[in-house]
C-alpha atoms as a PDB file:
ATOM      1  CA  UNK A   1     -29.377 114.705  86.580  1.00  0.00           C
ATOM      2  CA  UNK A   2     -26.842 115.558  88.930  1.00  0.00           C
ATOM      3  CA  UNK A   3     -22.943 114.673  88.765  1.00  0.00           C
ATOM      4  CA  UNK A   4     -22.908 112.823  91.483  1.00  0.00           C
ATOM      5  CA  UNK A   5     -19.940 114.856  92.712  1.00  0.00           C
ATOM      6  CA  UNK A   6     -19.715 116.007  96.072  1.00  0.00           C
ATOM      7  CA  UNK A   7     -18.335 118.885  96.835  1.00  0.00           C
ATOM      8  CA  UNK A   8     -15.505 119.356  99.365  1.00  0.00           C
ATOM      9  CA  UNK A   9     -15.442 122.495 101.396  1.00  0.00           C
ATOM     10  CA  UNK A  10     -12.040 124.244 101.208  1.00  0.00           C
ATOM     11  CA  UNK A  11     -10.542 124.323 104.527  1.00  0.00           C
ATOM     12  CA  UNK A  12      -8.111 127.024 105.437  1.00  0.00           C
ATOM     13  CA  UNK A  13      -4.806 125.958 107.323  1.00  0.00           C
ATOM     14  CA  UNK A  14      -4.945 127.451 110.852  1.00  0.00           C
ATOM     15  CA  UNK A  15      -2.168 129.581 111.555  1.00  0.00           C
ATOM     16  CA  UNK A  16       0.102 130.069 114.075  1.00  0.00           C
ATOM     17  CA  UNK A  17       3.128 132.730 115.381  1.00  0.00           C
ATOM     18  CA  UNK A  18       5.477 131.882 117.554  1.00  0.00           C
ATOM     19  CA  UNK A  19       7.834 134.895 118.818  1.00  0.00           C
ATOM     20  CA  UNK A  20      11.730 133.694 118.917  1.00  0.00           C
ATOM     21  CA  UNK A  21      14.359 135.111 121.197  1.00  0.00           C
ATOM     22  CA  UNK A  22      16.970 135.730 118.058  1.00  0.00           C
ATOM     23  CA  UNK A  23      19.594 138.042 120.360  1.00  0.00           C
ATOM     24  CA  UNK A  24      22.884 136.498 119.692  1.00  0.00           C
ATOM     25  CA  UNK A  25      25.687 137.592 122.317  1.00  0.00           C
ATOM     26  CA  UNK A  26      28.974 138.487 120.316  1.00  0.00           C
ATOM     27  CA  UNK A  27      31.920 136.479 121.554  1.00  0.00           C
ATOM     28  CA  UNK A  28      34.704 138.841 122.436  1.00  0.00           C
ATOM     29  CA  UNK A  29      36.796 137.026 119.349  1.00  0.00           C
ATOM     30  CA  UNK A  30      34.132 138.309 117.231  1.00  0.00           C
ATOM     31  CA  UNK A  31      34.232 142.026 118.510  1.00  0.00           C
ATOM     32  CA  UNK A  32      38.107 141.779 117.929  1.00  0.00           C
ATOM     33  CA  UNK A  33      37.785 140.175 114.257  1.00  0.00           C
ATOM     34  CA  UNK A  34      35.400 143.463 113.630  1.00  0.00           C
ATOM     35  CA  UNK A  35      37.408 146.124 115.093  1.00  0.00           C
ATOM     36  CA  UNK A  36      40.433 144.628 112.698  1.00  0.00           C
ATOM     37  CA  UNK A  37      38.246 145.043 109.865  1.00  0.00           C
ATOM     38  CA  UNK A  38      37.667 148.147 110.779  1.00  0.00           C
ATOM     39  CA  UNK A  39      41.248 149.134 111.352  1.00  0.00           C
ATOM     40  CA  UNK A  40      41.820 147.484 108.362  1.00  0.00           C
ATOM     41  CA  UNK A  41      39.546 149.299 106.162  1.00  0.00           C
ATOM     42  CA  UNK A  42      40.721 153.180 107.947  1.00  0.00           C
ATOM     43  CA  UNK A  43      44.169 151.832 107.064  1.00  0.00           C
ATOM     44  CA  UNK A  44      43.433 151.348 103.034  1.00  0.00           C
ATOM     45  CA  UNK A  45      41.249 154.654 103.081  1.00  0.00           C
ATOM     46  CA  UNK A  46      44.359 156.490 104.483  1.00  0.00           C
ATOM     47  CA  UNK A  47      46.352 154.470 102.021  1.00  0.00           C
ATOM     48  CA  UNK A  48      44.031 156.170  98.934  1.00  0.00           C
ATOM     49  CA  UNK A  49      43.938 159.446 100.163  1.00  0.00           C
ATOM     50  CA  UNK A  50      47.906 159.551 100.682  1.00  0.00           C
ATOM     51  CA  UNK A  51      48.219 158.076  97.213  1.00  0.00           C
ATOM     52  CA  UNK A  52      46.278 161.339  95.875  1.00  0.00           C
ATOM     53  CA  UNK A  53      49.220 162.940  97.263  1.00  0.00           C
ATOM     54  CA  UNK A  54      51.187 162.375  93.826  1.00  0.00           C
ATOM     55  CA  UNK A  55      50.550 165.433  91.835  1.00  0.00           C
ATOM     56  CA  UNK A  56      51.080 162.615  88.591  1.00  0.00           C
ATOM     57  CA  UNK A  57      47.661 161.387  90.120  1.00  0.00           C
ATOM     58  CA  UNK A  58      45.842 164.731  91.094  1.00  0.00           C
ATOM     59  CA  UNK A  59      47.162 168.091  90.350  1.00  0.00           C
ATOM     60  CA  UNK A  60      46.049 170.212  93.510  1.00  0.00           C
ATOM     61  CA  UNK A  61      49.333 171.755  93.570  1.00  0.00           C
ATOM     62  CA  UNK A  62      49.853 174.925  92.000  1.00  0.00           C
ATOM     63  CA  UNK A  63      50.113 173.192  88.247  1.00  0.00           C
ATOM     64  CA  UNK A  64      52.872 170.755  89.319  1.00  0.00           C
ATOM     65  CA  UNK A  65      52.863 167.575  87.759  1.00  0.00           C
ATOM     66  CA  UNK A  66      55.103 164.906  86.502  1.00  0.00           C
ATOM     67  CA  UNK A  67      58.160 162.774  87.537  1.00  0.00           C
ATOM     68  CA  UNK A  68      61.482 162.683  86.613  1.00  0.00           C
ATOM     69  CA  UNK A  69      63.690 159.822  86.322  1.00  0.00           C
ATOM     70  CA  UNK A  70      67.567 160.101  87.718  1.00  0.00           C
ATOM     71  CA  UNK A  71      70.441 157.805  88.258  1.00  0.00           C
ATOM     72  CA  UNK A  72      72.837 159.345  90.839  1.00  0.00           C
ATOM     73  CA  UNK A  73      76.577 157.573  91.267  1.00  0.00           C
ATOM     74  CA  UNK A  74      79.673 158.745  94.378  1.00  0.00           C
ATOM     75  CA  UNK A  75      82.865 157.746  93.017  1.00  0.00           C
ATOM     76  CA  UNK A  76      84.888 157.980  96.425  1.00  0.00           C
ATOM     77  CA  UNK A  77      88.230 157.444  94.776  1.00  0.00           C
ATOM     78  CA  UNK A  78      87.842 160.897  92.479  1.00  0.00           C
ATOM     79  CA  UNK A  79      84.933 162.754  94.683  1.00  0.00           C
ATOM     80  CA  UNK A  80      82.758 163.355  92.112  1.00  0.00           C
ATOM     81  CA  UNK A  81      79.321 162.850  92.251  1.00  0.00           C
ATOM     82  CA  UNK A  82      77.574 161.663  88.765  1.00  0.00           C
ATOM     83  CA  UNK A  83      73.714 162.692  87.757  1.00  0.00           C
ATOM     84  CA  UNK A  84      72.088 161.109  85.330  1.00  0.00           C
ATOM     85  CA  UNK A  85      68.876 163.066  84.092  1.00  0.00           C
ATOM     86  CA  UNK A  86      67.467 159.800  82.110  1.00  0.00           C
ATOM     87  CA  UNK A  87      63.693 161.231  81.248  1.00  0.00           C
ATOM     88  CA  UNK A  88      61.021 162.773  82.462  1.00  0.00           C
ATOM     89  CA  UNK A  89      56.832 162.121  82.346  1.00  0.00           C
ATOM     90  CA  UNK A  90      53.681 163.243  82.285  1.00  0.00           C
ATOM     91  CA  UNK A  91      54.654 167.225  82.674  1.00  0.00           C
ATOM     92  CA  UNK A  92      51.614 169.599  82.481  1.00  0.00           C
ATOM     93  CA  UNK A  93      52.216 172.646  80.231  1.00  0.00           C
ATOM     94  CA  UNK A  94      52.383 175.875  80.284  1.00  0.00           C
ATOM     95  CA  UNK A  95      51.337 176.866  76.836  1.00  0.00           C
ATOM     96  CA  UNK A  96      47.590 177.903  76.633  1.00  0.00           C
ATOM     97  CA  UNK A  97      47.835 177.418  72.785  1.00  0.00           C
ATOM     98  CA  UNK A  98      48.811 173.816  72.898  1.00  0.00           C
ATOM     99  CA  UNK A  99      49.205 170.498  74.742  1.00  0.00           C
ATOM    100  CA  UNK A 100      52.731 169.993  74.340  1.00  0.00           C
ATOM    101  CA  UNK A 101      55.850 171.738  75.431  1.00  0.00           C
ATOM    102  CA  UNK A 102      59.868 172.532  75.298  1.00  0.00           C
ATOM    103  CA  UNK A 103      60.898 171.023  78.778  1.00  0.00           C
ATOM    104  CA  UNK A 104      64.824 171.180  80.048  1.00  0.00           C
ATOM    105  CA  UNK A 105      66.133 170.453  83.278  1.00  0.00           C
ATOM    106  CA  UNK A 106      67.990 172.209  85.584  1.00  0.00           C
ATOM    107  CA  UNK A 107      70.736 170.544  87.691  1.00  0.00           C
ATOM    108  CA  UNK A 108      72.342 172.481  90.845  1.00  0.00           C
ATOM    109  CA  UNK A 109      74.432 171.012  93.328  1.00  0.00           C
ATOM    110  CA  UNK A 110      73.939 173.185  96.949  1.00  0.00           C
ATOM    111  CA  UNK A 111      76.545 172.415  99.089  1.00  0.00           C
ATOM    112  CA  UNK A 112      77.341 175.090 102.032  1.00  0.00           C
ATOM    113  CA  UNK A 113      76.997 178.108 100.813  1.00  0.00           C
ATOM    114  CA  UNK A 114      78.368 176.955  97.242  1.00  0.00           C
ATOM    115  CA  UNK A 115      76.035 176.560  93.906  1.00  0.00           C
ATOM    116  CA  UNK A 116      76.939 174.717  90.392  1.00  0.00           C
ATOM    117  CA  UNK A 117      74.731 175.153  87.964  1.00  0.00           C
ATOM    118  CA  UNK A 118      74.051 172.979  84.717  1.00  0.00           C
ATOM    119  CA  UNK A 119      71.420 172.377  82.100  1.00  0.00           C
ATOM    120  CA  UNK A 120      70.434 169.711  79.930  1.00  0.00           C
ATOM    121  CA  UNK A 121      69.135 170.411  76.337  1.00  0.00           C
ATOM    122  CA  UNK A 122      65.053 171.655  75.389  1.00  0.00           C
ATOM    123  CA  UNK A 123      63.203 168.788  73.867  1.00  0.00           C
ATOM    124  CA  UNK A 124      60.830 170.095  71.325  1.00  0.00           C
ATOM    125  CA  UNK A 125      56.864 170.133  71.686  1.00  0.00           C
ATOM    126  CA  UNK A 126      56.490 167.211  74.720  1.00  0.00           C
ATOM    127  CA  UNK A 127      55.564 166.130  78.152  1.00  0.00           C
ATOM    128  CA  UNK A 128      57.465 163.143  77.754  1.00  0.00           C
ATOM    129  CA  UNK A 129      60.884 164.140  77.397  1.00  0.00           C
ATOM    130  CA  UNK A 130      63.775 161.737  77.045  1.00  0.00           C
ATOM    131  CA  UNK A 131      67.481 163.304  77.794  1.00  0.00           C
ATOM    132  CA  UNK A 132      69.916 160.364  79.112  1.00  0.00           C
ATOM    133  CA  UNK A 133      72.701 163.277  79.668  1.00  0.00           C
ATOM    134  CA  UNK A 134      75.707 163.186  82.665  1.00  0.00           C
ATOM    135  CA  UNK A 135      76.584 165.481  84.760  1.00  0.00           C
ATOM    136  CA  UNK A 136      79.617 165.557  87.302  1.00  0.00           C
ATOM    137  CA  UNK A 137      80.085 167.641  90.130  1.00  0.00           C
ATOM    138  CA  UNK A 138      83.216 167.459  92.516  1.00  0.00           C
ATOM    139  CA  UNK A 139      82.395 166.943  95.867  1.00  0.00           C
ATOM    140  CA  UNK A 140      83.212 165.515  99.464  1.00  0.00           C
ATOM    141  CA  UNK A 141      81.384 163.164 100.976  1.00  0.00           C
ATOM    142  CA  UNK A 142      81.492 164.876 104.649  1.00  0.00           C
ATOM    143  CA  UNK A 143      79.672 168.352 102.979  1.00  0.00           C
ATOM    144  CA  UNK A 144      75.904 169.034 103.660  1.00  0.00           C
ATOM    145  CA  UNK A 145      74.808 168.710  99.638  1.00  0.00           C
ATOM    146  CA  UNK A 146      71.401 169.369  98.259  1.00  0.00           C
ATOM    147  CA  UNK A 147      70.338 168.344  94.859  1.00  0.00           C
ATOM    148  CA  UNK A 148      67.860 170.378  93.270  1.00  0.00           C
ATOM    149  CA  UNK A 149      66.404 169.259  89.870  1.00  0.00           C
ATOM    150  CA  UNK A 150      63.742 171.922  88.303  1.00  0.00           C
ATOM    151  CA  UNK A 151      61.868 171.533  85.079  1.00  0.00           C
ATOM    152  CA  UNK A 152      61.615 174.733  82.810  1.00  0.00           C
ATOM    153  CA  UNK A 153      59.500 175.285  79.834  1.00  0.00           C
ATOM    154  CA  UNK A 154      61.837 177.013  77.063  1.00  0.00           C
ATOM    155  CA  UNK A 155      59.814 180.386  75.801  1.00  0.00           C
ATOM    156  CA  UNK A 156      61.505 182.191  72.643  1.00  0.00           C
ATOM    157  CA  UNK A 157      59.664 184.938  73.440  1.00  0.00           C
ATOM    158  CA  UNK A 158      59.498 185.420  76.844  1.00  0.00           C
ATOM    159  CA  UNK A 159      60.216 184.202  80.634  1.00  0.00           C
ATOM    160  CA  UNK A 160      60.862 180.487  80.542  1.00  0.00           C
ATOM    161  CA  UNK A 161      58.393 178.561  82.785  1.00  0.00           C
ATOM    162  CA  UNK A 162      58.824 176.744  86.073  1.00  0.00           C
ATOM    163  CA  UNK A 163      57.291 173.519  85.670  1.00  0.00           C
ATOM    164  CA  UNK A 164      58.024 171.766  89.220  1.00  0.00           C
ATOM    165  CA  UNK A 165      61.149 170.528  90.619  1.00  0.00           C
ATOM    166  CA  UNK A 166      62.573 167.831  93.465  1.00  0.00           C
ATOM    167  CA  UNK A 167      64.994 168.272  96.398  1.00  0.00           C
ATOM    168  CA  UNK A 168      67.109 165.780  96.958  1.00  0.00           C
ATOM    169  CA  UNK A 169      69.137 165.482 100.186  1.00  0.00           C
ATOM    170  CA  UNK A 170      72.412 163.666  98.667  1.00  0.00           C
ATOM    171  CA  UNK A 171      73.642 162.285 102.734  1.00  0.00           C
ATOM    172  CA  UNK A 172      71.002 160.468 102.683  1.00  0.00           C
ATOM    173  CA  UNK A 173      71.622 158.658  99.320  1.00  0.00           C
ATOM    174  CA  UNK A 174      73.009 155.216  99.000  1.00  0.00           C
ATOM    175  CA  UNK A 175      74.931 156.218  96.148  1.00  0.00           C
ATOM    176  CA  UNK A 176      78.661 155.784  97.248  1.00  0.00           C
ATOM    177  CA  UNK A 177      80.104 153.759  94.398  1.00  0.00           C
ATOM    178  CA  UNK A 178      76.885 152.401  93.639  1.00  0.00           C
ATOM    179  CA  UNK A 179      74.133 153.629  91.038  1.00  0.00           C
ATOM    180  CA  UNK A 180      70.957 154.684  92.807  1.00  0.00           C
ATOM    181  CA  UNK A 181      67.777 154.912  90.270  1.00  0.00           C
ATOM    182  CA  UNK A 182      64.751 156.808  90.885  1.00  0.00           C
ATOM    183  CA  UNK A 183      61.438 158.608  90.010  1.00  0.00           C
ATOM    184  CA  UNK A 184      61.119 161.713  91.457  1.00  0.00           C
ATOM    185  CA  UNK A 185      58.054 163.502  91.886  1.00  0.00           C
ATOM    186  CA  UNK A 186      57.952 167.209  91.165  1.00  0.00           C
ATOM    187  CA  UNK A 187      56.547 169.771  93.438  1.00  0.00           C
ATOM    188  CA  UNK A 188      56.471 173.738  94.123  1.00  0.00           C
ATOM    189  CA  UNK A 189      59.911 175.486  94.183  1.00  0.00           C
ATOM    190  CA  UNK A 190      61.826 175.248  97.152  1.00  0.00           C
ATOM    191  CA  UNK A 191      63.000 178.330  99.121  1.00  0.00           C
ATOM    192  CA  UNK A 192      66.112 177.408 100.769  1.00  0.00           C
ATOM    193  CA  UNK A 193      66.017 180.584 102.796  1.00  0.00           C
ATOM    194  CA  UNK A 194      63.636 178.788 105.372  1.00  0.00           C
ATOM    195  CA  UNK A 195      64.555 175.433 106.876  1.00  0.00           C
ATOM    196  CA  UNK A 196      63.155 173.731 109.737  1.00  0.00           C
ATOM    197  CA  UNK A 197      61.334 170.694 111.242  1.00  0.00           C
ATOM    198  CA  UNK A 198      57.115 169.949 111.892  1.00  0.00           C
ATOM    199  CA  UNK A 199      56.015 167.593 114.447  1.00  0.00           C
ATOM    200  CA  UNK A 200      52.596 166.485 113.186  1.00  0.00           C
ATOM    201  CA  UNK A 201      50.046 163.439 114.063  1.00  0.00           C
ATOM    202  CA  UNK A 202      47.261 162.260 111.794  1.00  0.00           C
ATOM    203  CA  UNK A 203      44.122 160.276 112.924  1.00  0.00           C
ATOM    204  CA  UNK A 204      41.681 159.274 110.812  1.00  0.00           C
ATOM    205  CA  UNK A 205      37.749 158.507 111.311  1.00  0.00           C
ATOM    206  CA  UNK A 206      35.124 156.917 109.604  1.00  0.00           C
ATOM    207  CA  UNK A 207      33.630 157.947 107.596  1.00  0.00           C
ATOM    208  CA  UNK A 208      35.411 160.808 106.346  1.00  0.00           C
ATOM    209  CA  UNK A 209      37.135 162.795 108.707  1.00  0.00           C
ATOM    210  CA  UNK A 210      40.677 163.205 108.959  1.00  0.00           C
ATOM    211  CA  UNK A 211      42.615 165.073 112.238  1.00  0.00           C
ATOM    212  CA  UNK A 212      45.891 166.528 111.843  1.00  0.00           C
ATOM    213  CA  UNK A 213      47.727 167.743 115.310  1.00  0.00           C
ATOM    214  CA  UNK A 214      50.767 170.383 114.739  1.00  0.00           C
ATOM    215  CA  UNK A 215      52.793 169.888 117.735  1.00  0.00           C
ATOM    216  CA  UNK A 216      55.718 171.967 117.250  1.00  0.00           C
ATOM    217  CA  UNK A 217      58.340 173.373 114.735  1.00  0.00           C
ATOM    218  CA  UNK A 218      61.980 173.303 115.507  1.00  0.00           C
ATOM    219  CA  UNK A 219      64.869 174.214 114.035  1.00  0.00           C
ATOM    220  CA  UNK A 220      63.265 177.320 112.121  1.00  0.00           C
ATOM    221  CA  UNK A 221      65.156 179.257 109.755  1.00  0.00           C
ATOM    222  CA  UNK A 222      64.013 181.767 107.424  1.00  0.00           C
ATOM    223  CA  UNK A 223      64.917 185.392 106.127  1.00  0.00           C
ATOM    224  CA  UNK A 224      63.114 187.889 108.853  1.00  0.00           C
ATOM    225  CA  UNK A 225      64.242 188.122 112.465  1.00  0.00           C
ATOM    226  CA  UNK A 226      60.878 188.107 114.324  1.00  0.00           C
ATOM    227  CA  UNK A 227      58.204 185.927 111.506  1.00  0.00           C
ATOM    228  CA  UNK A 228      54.925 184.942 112.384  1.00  0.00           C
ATOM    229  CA  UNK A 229      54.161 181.626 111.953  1.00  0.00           C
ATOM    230  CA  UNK A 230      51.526 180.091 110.935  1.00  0.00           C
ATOM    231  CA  UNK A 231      51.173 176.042 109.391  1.00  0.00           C
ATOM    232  CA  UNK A 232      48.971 176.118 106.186  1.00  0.00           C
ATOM    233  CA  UNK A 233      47.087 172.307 105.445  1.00  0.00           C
ATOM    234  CA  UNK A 234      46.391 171.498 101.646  1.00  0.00           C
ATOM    235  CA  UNK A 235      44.745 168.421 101.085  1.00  0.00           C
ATOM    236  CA  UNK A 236      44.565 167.216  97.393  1.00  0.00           C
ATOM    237  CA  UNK A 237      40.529 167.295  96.453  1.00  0.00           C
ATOM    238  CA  UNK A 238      39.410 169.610  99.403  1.00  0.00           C
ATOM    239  CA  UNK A 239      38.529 172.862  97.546  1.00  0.00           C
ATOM    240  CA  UNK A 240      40.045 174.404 101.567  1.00  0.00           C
ATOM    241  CA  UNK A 241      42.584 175.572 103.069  1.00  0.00           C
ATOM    242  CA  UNK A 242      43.432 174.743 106.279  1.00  0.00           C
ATOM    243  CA  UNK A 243      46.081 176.882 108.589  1.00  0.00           C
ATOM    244  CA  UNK A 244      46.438 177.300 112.403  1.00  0.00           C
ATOM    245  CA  UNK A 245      46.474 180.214 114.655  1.00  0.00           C
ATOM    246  CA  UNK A 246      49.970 182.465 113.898  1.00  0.00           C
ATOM    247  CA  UNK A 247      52.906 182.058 116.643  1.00  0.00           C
ATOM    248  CA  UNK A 248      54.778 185.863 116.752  1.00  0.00           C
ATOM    249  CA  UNK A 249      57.638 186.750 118.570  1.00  0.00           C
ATOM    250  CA  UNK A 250      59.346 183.999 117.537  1.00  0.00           C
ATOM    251  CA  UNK A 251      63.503 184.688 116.833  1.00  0.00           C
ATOM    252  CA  UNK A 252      65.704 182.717 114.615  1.00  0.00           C
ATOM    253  CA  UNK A 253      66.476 179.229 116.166  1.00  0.00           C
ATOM    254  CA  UNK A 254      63.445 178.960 118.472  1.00  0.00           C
ATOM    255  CA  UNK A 255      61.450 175.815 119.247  1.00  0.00           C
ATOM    256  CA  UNK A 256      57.689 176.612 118.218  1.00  0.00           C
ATOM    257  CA  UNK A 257      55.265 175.307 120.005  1.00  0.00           C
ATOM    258  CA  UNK A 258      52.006 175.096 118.174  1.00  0.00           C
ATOM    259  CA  UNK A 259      49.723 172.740 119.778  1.00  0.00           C
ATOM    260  CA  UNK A 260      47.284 173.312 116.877  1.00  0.00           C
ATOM    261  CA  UNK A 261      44.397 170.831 115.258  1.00  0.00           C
ATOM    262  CA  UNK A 262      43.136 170.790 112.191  1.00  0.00           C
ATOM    263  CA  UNK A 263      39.960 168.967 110.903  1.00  0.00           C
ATOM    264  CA  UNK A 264      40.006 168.297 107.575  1.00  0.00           C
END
């Protein structure tokens, strides 16, 4: 007997395409709003990689690293000039055979031709050393005074160690009768035998590409008569180094004109 059922024939939907114009025109407010986001993202990149700068962040420079905390005071009335070494941080050592080390600090006051000297005491296997020791130094105001502040690893049996140090221009301070606190970062020594001024510009594009333009040096100053000179580029990370064509002939007091650019 049969069901009685009927079957129904499956019918398949029909189907159809259509092609769309989608192209949307950008408004020019909407081109501006991206190029700010752009501009705006550059900026924070440039922000990260100058932040790498810190040797306390990345050591790329020469096993310098650490900070050092100072409170500097000008007492006008007497002319002395008061330097607090408070403590210092993060240090890297020197010592092979362990992680700690024997950190003092050096304190000389450059002023003309002029040097004073002092030293605060070793602090015994760390990188963290606390001090909170006063120095004073006589000095007027009107005199062209550098601050120099070195850390040294103490060796019994040897050399002591440089450790890094910071170069502080005291004119520049707001210190007169007023304590000034800060962390200083430490960085290669200093020869104060060469002095002058760099006119660079940076320019940085996406996505990784960074342009630095050495216009000029003025000002020079340095121990030989007739230097070549040449601008080295280190960039924290960069396993480079980066240095533009050498200007000769050059005599004490010249402008340099180096017109040099450097991809890094």
């Amino acid at each position: 007997m049969g069901s009685g059922a009927s079957k129904t024939p499956n019918v398949k939907p029909k189907m159809t395409s259509s092609t769309y114009d989608v192209t949307v025109k950008k408004t020019e407010e909407e081109k501006m709003a991206e190029k700010h986001e752009m501009n705006v993202s550059n900026m924070y990149m440039l922000k990260r990689m100058f932040k790498q700068l810190d040797p306390v962040v990345m050591n790329s420079n020469g096993g310098v690293q650490g900070k050092v905390n100072v409170s500097i005071k000008y007492i006008t009335e007497k002319s002395l000039l008061l330097v607090k070494i408070i403590s210092a941080r993060d240090l890297l050592t020197k010592d092979v055979r362990g992680a700690s080390a024997n950190p003092y600090i050096k304190v000389e006051m450059h002023s003309n031709e002029n040097m004073e000297e002092r030293s605060t005491s070793v602090k015994q296997n760390t990188c963290n050393p606390i001090y909170n020791e006063v120095f004073m130094f006589p000095l007027s105001i009107e005199e062209s005074t550098k601050l120099r502040l070195s850390v040294w690893c103490h060796d019994a049996l040897g050399e002591d160690d440089f450790m890094g140090e910071h170069v502080i221009n005291v004119s520049e301070l707001d210190c007169s009768d007023v304590i000034t606190n800060k962390w200083l970062s430490l960085h290669p020594e200093t020869d104060f035998s060469i002095s002058g001024k760099i006119k660079i510009s940076m320019t940085y594009q996406s996505p990784q590409s960074l342009f630095i333009a050495v216009n000029d040096v003025t000002e020079l100053r340095c121990k030989s008569q007739k230097p070549q000179i040449s601008i080295r580029v280190y960039i924290p990370g960069v396993p480079y180094v980066f240095e533009t064509k050498p200007a000769s002939d050059v005599k004490m007091g010249d402008d340099v004109s180096a017109d040099d650019v450097v991809s890094c």
